[in-house]
PDB file of N, CA and C in Angstrom:
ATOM      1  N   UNK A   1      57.002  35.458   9.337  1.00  0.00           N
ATOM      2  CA  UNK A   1      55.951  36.461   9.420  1.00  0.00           C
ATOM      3  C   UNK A   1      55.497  36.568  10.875  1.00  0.00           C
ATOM      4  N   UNK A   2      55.537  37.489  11.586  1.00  0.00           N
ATOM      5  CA  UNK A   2      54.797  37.979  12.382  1.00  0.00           C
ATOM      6  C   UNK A   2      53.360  38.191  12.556  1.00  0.00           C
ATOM      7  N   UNK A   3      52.508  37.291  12.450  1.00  0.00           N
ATOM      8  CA  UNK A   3      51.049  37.483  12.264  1.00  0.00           C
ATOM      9  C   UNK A   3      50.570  38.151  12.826  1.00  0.00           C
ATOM     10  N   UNK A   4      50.667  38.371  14.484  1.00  0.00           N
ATOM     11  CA  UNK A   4      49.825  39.548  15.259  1.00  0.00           C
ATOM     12  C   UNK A   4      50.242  41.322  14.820  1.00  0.00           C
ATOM     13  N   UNK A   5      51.510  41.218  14.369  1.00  0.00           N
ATOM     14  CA  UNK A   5      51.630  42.764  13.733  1.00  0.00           C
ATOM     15  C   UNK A   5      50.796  43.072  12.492  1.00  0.00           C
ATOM     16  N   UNK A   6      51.189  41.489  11.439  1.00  0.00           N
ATOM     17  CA  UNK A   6      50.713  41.547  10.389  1.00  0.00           C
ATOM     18  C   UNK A   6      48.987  41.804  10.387  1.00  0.00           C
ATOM     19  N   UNK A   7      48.339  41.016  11.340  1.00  0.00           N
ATOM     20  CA  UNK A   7      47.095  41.437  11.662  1.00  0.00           C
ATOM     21  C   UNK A   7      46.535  42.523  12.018  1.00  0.00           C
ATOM     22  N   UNK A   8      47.165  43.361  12.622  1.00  0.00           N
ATOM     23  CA  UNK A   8      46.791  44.373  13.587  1.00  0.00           C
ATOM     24  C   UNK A   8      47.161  45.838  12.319  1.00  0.00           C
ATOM     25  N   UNK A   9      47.701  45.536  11.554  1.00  0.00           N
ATOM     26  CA  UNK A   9      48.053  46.304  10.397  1.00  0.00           C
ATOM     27  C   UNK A   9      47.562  46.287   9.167  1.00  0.00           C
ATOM     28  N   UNK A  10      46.792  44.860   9.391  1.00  0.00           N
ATOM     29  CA  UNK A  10      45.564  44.574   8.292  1.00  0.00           C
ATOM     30  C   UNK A  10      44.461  45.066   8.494  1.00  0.00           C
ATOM     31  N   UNK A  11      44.500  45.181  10.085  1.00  0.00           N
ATOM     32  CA  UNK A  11      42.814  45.954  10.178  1.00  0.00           C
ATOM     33  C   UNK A  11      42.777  47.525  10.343  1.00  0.00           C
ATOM     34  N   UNK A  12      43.802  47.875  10.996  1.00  0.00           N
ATOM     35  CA  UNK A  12      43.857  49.236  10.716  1.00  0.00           C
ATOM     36  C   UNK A  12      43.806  49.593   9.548  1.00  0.00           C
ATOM     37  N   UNK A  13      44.388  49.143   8.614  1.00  0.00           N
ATOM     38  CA  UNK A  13      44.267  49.491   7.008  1.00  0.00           C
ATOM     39  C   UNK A  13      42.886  49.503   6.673  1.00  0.00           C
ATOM     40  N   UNK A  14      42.219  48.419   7.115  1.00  0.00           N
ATOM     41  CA  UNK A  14      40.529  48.275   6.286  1.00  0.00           C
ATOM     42  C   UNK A  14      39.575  48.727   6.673  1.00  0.00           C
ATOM     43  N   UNK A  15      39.964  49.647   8.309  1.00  0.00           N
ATOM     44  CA  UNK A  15      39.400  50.630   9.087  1.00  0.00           C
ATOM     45  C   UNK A  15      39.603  51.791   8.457  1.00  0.00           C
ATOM     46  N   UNK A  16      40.757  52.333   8.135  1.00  0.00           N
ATOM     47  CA  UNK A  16      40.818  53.358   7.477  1.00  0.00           C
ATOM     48  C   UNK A  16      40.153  53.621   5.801  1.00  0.00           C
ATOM     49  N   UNK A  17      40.490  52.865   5.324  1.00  0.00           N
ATOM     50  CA  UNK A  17      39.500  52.315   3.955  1.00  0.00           C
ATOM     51  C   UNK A  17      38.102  52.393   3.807  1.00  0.00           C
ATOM     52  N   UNK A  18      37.451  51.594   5.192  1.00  0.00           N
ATOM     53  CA  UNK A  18      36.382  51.352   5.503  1.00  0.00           C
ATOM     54  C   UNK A  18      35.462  53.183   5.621  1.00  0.00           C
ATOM     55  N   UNK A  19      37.081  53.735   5.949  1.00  0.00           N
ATOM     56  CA  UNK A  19      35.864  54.926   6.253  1.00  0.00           C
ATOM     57  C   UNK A  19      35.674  55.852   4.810  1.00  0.00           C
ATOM     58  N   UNK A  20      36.507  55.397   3.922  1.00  0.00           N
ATOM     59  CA  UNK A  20      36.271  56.332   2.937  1.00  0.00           C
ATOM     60  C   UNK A  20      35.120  55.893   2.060  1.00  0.00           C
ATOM     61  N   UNK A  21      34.972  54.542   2.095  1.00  0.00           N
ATOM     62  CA  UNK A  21      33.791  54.191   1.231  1.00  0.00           C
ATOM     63  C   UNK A  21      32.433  53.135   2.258  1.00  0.00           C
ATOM     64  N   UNK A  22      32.264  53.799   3.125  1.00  0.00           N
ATOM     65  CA  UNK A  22      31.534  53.435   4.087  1.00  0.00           C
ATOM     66  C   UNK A  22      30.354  52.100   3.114  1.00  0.00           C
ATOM     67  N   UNK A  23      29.908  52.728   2.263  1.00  0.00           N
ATOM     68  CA  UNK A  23      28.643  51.968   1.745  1.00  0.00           C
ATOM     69  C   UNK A  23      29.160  50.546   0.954  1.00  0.00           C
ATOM     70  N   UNK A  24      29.977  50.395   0.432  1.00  0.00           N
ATOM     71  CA  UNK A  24      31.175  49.566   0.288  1.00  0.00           C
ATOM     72  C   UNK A  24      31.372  48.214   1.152  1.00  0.00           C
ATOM     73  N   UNK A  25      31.519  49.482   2.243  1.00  0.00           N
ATOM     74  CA  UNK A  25      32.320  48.076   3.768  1.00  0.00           C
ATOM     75  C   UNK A  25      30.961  47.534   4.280  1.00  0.00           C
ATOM     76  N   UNK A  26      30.160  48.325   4.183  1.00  0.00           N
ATOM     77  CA  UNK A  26      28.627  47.948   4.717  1.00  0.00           C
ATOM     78  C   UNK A  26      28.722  46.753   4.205  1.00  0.00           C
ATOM     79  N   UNK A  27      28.234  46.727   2.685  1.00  0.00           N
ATOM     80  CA  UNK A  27      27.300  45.788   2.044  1.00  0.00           C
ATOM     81  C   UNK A  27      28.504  44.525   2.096  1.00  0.00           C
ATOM     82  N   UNK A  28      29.442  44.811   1.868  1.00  0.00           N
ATOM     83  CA  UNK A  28      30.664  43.841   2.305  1.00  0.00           C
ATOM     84  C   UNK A  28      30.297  42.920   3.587  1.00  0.00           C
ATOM     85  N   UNK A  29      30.064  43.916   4.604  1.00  0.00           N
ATOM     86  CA  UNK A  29      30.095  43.075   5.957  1.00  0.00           C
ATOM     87  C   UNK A  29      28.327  42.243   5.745  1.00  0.00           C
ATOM     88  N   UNK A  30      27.961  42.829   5.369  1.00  0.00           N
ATOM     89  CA  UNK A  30      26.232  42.165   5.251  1.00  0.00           C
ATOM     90  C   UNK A  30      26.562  41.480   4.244  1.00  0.00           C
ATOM     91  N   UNK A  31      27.182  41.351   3.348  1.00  0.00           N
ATOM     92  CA  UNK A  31      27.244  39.875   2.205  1.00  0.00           C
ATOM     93  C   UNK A  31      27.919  38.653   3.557  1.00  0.00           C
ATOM     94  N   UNK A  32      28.998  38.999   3.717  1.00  0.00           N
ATOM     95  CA  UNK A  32      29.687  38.152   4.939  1.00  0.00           C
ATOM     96  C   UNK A  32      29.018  37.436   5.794  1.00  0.00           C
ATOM     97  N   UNK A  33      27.913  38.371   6.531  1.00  0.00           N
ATOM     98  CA  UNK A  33      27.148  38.191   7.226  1.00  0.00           C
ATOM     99  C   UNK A  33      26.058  36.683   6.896  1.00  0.00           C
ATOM    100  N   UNK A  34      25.779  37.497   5.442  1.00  0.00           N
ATOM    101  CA  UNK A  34      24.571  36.208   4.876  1.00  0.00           C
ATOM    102  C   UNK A  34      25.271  34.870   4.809  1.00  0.00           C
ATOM    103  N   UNK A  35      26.207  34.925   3.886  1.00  0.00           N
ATOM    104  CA  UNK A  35      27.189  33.985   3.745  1.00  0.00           C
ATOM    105  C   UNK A  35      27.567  32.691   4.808  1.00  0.00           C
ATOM    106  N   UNK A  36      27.819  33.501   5.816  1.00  0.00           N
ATOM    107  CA  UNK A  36      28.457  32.387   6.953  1.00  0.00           C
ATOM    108  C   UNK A  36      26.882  32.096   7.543  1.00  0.00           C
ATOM    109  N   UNK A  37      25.912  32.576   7.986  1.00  0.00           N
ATOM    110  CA  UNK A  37      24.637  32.285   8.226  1.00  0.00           C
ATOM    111  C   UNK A  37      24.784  30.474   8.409  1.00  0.00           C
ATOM    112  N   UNK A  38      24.221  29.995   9.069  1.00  0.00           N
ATOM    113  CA  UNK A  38      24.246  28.498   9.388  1.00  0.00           C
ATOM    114  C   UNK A  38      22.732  27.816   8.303  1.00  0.00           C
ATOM    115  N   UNK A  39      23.000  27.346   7.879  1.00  0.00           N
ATOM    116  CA  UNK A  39      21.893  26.707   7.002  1.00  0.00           C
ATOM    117  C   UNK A  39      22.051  25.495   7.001  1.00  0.00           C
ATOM    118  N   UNK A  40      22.321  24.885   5.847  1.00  0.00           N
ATOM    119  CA  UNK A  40      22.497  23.280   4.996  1.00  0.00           C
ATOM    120  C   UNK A  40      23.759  23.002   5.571  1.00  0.00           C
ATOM    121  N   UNK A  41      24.472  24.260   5.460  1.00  0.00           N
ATOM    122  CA  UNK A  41      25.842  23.932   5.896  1.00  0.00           C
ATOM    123  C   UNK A  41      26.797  25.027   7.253  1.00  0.00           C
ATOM    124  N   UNK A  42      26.850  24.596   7.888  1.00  0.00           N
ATOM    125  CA  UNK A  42      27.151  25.208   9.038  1.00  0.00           C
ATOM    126  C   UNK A  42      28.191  26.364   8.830  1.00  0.00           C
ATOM    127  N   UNK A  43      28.323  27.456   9.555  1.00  0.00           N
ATOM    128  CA  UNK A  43      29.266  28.496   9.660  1.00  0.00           C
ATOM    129  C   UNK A  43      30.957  27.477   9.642  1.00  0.00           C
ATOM    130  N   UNK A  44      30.970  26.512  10.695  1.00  0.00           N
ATOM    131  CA  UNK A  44      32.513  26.104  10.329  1.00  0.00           C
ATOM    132  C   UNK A  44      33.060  25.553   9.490  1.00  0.00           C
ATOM    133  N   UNK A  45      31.968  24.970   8.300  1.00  0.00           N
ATOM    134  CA  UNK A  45      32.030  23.939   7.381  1.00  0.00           C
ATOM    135  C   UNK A  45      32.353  25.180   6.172  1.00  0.00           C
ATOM    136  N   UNK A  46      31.714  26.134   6.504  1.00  0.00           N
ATOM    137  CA  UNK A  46      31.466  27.297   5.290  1.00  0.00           C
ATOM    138  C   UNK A  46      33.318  28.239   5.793  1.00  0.00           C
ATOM    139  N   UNK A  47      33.707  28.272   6.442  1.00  0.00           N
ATOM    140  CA  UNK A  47      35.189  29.216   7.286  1.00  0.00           C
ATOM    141  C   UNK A  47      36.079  28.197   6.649  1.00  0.00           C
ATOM    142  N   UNK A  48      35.442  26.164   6.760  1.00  0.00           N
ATOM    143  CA  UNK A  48      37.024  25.458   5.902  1.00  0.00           C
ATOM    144  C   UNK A  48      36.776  26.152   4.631  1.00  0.00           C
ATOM    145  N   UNK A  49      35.642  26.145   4.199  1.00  0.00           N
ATOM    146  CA  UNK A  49      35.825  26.673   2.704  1.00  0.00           C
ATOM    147  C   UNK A  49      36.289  27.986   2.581  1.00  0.00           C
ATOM    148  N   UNK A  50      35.992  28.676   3.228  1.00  0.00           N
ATOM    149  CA  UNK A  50      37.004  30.296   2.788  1.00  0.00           C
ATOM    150  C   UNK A  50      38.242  29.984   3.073  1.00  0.00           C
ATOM    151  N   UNK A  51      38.522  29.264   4.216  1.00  0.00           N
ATOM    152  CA  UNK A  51      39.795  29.031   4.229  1.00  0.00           C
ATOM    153  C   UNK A  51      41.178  28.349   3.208  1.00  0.00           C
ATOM    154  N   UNK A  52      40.100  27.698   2.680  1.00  0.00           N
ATOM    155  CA  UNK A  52      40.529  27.043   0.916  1.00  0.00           C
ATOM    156  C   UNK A  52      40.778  27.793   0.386  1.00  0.00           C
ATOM    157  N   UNK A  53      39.702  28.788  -0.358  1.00  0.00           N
ATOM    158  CA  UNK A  53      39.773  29.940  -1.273  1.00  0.00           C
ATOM    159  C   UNK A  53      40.758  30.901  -0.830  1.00  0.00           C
ATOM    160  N   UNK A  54      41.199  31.145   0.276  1.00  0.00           N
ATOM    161  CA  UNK A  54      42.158  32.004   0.888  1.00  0.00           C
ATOM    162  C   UNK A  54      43.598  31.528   0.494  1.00  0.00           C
ATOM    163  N   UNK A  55      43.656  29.907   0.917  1.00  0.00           N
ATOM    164  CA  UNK A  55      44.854  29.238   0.732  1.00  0.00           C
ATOM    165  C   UNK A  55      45.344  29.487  -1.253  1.00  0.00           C
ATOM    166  N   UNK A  56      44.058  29.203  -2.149  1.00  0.00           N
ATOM    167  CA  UNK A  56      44.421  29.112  -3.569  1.00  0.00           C
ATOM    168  C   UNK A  56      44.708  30.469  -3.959  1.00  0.00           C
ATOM    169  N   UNK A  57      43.846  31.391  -3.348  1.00  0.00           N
ATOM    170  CA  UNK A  57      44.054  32.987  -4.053  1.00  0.00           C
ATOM    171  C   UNK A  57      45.187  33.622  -3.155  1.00  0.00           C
ATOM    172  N   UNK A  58      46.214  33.063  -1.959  1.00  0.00           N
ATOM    173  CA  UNK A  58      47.828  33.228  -1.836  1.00  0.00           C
ATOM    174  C   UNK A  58      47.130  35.017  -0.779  1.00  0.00           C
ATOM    175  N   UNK A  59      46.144  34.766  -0.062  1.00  0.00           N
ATOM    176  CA  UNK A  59      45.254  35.761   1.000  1.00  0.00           C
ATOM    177  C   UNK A  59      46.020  35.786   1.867  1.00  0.00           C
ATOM    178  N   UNK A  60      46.846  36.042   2.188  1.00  0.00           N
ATOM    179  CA  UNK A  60      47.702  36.260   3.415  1.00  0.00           C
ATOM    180  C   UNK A  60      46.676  36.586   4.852  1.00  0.00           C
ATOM    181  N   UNK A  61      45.956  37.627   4.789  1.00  0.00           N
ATOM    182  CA  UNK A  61      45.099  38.331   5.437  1.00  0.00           C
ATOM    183  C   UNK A  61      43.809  37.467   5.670  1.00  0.00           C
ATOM    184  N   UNK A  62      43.461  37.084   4.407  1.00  0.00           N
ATOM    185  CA  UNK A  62      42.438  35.900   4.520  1.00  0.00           C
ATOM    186  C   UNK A  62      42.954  34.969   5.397  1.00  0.00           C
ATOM    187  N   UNK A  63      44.011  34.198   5.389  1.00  0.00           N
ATOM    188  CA  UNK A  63      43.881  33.176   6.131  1.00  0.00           C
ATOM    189  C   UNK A  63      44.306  33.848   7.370  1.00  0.00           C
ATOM    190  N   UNK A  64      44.925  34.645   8.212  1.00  0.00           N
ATOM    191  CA  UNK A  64      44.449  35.327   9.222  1.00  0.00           C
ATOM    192  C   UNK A  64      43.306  35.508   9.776  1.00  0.00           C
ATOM    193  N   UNK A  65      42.208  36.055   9.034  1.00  0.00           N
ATOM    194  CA  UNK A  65      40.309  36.125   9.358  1.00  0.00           C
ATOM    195  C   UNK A  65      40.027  34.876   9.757  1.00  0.00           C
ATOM    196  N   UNK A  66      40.583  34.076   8.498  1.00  0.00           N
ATOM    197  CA  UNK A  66      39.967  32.501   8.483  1.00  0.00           C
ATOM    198  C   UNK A  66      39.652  31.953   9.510  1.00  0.00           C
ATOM    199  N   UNK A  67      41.427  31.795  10.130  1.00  0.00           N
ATOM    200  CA  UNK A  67      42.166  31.111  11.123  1.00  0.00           C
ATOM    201  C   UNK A  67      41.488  30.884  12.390  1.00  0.00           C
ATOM    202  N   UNK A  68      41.430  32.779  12.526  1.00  0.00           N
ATOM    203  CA  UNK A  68      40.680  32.928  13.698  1.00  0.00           C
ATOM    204  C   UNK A  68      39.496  32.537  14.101  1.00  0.00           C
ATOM    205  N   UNK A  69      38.647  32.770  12.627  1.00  0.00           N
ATOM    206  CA  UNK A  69      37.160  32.608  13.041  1.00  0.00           C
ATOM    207  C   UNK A  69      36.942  30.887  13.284  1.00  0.00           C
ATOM    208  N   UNK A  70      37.682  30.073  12.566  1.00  0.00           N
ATOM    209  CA  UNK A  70      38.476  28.840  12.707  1.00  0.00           C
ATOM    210  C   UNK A  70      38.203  28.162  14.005  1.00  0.00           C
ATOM    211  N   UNK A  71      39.229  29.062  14.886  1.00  0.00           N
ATOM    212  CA  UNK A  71      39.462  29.113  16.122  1.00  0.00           C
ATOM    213  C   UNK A  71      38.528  29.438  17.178  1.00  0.00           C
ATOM    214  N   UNK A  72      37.700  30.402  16.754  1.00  0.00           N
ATOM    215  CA  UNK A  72      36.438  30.567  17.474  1.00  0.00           C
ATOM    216  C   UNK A  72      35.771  29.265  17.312  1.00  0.00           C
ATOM    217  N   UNK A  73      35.283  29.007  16.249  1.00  0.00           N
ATOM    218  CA  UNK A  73      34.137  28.148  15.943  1.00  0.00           C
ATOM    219  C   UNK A  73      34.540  26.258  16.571  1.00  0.00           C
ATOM    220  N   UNK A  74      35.508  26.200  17.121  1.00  0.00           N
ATOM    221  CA  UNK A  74      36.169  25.464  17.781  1.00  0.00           C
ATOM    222  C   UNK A  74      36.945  24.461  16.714  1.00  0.00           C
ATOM    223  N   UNK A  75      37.732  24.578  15.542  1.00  0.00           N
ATOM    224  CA  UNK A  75      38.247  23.567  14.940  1.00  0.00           C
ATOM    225  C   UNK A  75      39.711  22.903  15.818  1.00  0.00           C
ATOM    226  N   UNK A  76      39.580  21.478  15.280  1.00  0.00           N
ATOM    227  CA  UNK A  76      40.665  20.805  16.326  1.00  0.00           C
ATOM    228  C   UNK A  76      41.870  20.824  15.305  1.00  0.00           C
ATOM    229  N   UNK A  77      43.242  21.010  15.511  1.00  0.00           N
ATOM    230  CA  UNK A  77      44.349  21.053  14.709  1.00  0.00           C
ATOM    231  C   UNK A  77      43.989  19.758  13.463  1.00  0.00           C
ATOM    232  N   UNK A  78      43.745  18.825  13.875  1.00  0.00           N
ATOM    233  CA  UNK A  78      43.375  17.432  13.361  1.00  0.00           C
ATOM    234  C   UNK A  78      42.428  17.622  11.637  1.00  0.00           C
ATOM    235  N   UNK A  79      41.195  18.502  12.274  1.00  0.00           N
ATOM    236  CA  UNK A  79      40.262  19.069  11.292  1.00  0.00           C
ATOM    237  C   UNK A  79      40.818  20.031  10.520  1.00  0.00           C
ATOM    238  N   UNK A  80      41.707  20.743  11.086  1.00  0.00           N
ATOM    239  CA  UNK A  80      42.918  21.585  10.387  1.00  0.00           C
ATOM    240  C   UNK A  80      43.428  21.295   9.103  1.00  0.00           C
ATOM    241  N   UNK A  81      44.253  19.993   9.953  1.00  0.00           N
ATOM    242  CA  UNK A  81      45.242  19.429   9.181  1.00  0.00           C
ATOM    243  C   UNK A  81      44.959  18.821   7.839  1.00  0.00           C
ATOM    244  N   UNK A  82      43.341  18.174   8.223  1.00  0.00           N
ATOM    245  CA  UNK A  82      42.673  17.619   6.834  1.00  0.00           C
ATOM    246  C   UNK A  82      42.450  18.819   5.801  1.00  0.00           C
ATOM    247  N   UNK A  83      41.470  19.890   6.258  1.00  0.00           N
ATOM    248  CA  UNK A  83      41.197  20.595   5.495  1.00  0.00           C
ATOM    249  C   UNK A  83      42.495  21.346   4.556  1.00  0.00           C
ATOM    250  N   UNK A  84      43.898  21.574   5.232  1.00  0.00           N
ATOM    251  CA  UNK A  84      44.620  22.043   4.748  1.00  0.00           C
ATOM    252  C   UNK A  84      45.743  20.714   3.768  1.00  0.00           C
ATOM    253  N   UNK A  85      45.501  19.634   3.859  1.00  0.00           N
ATOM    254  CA  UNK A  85      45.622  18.566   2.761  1.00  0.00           C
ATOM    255  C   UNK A  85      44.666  18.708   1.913  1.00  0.00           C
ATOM    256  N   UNK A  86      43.654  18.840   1.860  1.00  0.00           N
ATOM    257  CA  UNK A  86      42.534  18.691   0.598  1.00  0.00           C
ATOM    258  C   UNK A  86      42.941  20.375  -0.005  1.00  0.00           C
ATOM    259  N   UNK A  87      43.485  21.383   0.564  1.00  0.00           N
ATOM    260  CA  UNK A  87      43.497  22.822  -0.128  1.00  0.00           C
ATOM    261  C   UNK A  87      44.738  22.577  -0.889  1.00  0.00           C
ATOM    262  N   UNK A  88      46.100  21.645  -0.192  1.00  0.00           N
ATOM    263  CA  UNK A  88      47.442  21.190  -1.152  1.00  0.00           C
ATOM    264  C   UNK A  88      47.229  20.551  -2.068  1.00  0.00           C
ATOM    265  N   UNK A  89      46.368  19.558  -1.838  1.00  0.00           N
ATOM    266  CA  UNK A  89      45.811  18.621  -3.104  1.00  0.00           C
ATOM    267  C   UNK A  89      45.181  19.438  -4.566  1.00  0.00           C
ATOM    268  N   UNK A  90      44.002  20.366  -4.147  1.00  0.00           N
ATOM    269  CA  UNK A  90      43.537  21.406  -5.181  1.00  0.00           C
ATOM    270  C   UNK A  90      44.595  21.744  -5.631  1.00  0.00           C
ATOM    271  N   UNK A  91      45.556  22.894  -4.927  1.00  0.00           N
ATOM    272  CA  UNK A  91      46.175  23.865  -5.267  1.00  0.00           C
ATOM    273  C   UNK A  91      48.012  23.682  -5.378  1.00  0.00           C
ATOM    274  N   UNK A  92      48.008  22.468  -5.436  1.00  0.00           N
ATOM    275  CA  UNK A  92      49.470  22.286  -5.992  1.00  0.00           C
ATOM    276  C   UNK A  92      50.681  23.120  -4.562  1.00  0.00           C
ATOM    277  N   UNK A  93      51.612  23.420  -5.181  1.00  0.00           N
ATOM    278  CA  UNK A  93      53.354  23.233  -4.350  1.00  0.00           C
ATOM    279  C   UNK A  93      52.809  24.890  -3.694  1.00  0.00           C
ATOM    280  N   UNK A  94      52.103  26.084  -4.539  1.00  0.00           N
ATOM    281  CA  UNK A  94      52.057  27.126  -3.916  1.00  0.00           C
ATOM    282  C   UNK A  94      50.486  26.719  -2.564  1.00  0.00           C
ATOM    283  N   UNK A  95      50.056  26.168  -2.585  1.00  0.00           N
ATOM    284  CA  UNK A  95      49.084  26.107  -1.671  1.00  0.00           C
ATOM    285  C   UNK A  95      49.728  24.858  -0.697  1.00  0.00           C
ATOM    286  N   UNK A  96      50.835  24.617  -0.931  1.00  0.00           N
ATOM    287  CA  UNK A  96      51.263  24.008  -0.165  1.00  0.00           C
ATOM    288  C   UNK A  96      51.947  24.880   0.601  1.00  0.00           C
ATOM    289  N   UNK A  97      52.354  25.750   0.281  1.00  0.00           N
ATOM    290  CA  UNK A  97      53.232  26.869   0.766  1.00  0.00           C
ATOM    291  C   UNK A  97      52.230  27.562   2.113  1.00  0.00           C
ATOM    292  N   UNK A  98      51.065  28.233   1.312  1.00  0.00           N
ATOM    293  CA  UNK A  98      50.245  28.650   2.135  1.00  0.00           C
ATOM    294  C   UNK A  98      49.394  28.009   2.985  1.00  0.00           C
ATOM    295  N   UNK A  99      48.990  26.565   2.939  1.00  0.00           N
ATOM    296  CA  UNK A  99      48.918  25.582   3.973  1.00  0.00           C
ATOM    297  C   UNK A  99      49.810  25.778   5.326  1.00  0.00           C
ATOM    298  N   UNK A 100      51.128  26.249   4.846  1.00  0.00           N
ATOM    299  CA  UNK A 100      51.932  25.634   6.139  1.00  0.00           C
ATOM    300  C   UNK A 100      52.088  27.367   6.979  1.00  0.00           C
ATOM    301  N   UNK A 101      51.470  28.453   5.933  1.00  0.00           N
ATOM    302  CA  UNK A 101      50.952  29.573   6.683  1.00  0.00           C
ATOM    303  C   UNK A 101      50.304  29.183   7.540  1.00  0.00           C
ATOM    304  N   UNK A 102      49.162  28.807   7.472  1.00  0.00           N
ATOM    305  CA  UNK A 102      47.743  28.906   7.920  1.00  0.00           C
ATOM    306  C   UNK A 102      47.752  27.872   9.205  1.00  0.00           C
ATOM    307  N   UNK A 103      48.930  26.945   8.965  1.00  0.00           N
ATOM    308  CA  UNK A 103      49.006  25.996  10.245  1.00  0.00           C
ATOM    309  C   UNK A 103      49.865  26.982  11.396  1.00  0.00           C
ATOM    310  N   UNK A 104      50.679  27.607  10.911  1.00  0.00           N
ATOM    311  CA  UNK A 104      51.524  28.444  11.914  1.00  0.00           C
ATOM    312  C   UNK A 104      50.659  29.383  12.685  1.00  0.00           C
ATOM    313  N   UNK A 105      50.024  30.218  12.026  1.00  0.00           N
ATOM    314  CA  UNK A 105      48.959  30.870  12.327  1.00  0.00           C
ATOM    315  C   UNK A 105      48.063  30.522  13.163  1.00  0.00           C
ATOM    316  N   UNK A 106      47.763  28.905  12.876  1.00  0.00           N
ATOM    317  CA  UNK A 106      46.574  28.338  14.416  1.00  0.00           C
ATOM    318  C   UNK A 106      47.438  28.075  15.275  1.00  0.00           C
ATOM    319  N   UNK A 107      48.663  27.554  14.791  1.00  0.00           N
ATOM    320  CA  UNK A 107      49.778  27.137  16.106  1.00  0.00           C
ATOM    321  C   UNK A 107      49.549  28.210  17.094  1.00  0.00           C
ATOM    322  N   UNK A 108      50.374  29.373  16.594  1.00  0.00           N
ATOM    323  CA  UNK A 108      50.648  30.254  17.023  1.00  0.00           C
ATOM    324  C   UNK A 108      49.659  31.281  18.259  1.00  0.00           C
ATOM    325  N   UNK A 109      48.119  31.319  17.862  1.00  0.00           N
ATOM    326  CA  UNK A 109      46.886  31.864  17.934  1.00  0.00           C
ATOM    327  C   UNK A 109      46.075  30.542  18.758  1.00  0.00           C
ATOM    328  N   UNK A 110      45.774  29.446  18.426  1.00  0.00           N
ATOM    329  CA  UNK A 110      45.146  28.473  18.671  1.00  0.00           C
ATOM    330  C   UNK A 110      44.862  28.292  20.713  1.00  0.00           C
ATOM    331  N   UNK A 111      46.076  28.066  21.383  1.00  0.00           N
ATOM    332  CA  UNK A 111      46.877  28.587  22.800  1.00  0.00           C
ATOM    333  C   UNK A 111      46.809  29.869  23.696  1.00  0.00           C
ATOM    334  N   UNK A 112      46.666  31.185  22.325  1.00  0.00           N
ATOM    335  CA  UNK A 112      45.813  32.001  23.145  1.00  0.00           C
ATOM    336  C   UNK A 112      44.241  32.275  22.840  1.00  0.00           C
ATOM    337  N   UNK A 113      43.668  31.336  22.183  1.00  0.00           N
ATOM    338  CA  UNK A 113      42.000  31.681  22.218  1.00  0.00           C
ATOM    339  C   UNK A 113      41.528  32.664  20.959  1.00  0.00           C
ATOM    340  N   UNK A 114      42.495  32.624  20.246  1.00  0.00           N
ATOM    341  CA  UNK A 114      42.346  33.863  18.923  1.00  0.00           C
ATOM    342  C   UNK A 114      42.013  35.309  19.374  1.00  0.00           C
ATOM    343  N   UNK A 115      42.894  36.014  19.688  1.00  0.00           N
ATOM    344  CA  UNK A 115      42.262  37.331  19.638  1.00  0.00           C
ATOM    345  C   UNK A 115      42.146  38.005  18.831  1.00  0.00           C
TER     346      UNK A 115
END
């Protein structure tokens, strides 16, 4: 997989989408918004967990968002690596599959700073 095409073709898609049901993408981005909010539990602690849910529900795109925001929020391959053992452990041989997405993906991204 090519992730930066695959990315760049994911968002154009949800840009274009975005515009047909504007009120939709809104409340979408403002649920998101609340969601990652830093509370009890911090924005990066709350990104391993989407990043889980991404890995079990086979999100291609999700773990792309994930990755990145991942990557922003400064995770070390190490913290990676755990979180994506505890998502194989949940989710059996197919989340093992998508584990070894989601590592390529920081490989890959991690070196240039996530864009």
């Amino acid at each position: 997989m090519n992730w930066d095409d695959f990315m760049d073709e994911t968002v154009a898609n949800i840009t274009a989408l975005s515009k047909e049901m504007p009120e939709t993408a809104k409340g979408f981005n403002q649920m998101g918004a609340a969601a990652k909010k830093g509370g009890a539990l911090d924005e990066k602690t709350k990104e391993i967990m989407a990043l889980g849910i991404a890995i079990a529900t086979r999100c291609d795109s999700c773990i792309g968002f994930h990755i990145k925001a991942l990557i922003r929020l400064g995770i070390t391959r190490d913290e990676l690596c755990e979180a994506l053992a505890m998502a194989t452990y949940m989710g059996g041989g197919p989340s093992y599959a998508y584990s070894a997405k989601a590592l390529a993906a920081f490989d890959l991204w991690a070196g240039e700073g996530a864009t």
